[in-house]
Protein backbone atom coordinates (compact mmCIF):
# COMPACT_ATOMS: atom_id res chain seq x y z
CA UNK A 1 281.55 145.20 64.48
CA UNK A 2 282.99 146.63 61.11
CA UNK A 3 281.78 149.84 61.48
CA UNK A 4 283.57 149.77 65.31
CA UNK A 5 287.05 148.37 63.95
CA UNK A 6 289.10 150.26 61.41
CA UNK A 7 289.84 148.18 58.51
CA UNK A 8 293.35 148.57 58.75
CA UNK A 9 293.34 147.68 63.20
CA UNK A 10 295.06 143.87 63.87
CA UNK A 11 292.34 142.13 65.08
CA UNK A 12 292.59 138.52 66.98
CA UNK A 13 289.65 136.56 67.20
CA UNK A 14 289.73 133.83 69.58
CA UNK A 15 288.08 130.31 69.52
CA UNK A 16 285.27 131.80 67.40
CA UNK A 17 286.23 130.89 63.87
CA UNK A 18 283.07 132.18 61.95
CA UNK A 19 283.81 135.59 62.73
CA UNK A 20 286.99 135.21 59.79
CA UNK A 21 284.70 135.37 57.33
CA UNK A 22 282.69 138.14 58.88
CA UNK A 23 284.87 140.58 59.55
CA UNK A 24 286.41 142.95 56.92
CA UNK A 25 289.92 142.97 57.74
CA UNK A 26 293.41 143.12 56.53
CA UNK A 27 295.17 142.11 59.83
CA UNK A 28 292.71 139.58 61.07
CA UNK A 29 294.58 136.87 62.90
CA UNK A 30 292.55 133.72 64.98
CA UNK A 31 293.68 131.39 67.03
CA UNK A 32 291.30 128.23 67.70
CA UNK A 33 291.65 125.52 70.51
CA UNK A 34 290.06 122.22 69.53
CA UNK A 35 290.97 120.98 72.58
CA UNK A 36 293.62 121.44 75.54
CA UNK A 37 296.43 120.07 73.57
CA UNK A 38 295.84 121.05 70.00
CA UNK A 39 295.33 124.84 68.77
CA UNK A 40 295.81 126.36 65.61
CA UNK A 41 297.04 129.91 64.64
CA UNK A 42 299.98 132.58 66.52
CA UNK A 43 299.52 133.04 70.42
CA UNK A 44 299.92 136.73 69.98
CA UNK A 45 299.42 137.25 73.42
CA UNK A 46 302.47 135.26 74.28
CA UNK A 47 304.33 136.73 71.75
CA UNK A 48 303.66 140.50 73.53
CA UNK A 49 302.16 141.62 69.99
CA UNK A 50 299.09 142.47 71.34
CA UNK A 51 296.42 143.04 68.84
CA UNK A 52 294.62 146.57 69.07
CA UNK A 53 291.52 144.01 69.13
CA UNK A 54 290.69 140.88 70.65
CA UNK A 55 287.00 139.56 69.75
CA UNK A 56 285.95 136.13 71.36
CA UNK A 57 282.55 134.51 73.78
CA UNK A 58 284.17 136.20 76.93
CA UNK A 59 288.00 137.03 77.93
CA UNK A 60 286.77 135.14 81.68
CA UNK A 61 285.12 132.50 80.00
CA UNK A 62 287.48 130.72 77.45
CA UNK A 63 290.29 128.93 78.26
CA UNK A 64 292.88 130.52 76.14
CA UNK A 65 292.13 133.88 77.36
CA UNK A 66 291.92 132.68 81.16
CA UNK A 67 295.74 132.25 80.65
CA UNK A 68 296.14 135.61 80.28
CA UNK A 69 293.81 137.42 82.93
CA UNK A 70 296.39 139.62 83.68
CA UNK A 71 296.33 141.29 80.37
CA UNK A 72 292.90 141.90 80.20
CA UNK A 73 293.17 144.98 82.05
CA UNK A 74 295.20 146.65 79.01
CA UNK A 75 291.52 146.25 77.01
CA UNK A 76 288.78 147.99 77.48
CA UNK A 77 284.94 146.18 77.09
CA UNK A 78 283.92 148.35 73.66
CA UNK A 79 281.22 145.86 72.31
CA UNK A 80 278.63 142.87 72.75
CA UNK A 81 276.59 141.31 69.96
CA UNK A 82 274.92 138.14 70.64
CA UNK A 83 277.69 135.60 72.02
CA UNK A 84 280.56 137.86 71.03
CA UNK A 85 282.40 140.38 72.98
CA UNK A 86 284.54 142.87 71.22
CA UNK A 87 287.54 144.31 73.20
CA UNK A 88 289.97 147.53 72.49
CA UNK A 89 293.69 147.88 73.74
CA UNK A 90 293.61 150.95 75.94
């Protein structure tokens, strides 16, 4: 995935913390949720700062990105290694 995102790119990774150390990044922001009730990092999407990139399991599949369905159709599907999926703003 480095050599698909450009160093300088805001990049959120969701619920997949391991990828913070693996990705070479200035703007790398994550958001985890332990659970339903307790998360930790900036709901970008919320926020309407939506990150150029948005790397997590699947945007379907977890259940901070199920929240925002709607959004998904501003990304594009750019990338799958192993359990990851790697997604571009359009």
């Amino acid at each position: 995935m480095n050599q698909i995102i450009p160093s300088d790119a805001d990049i959120m990774v969701v619920n997949q913390p391991v990828l913070g150390f693996l990705l070479k990044s200035d703007r790398l922001y994550q958001y985890i949720e332990t659970n339903p009730h307790v998360a930790v990092g900036q709901d970008r999407l919320q926020s309407g700062a939506l990150p150029a990139y948005v790397v997590t399991s699947s945007w379907s599949d977890d259940p901070y990105l199920k929240k925002y369905l709607a959004l998904q159709e501003k990304y594009t599907d750019v990338f799958q290694m192993d359990r990851w999926q790697l997604y571009k703003k359009k």
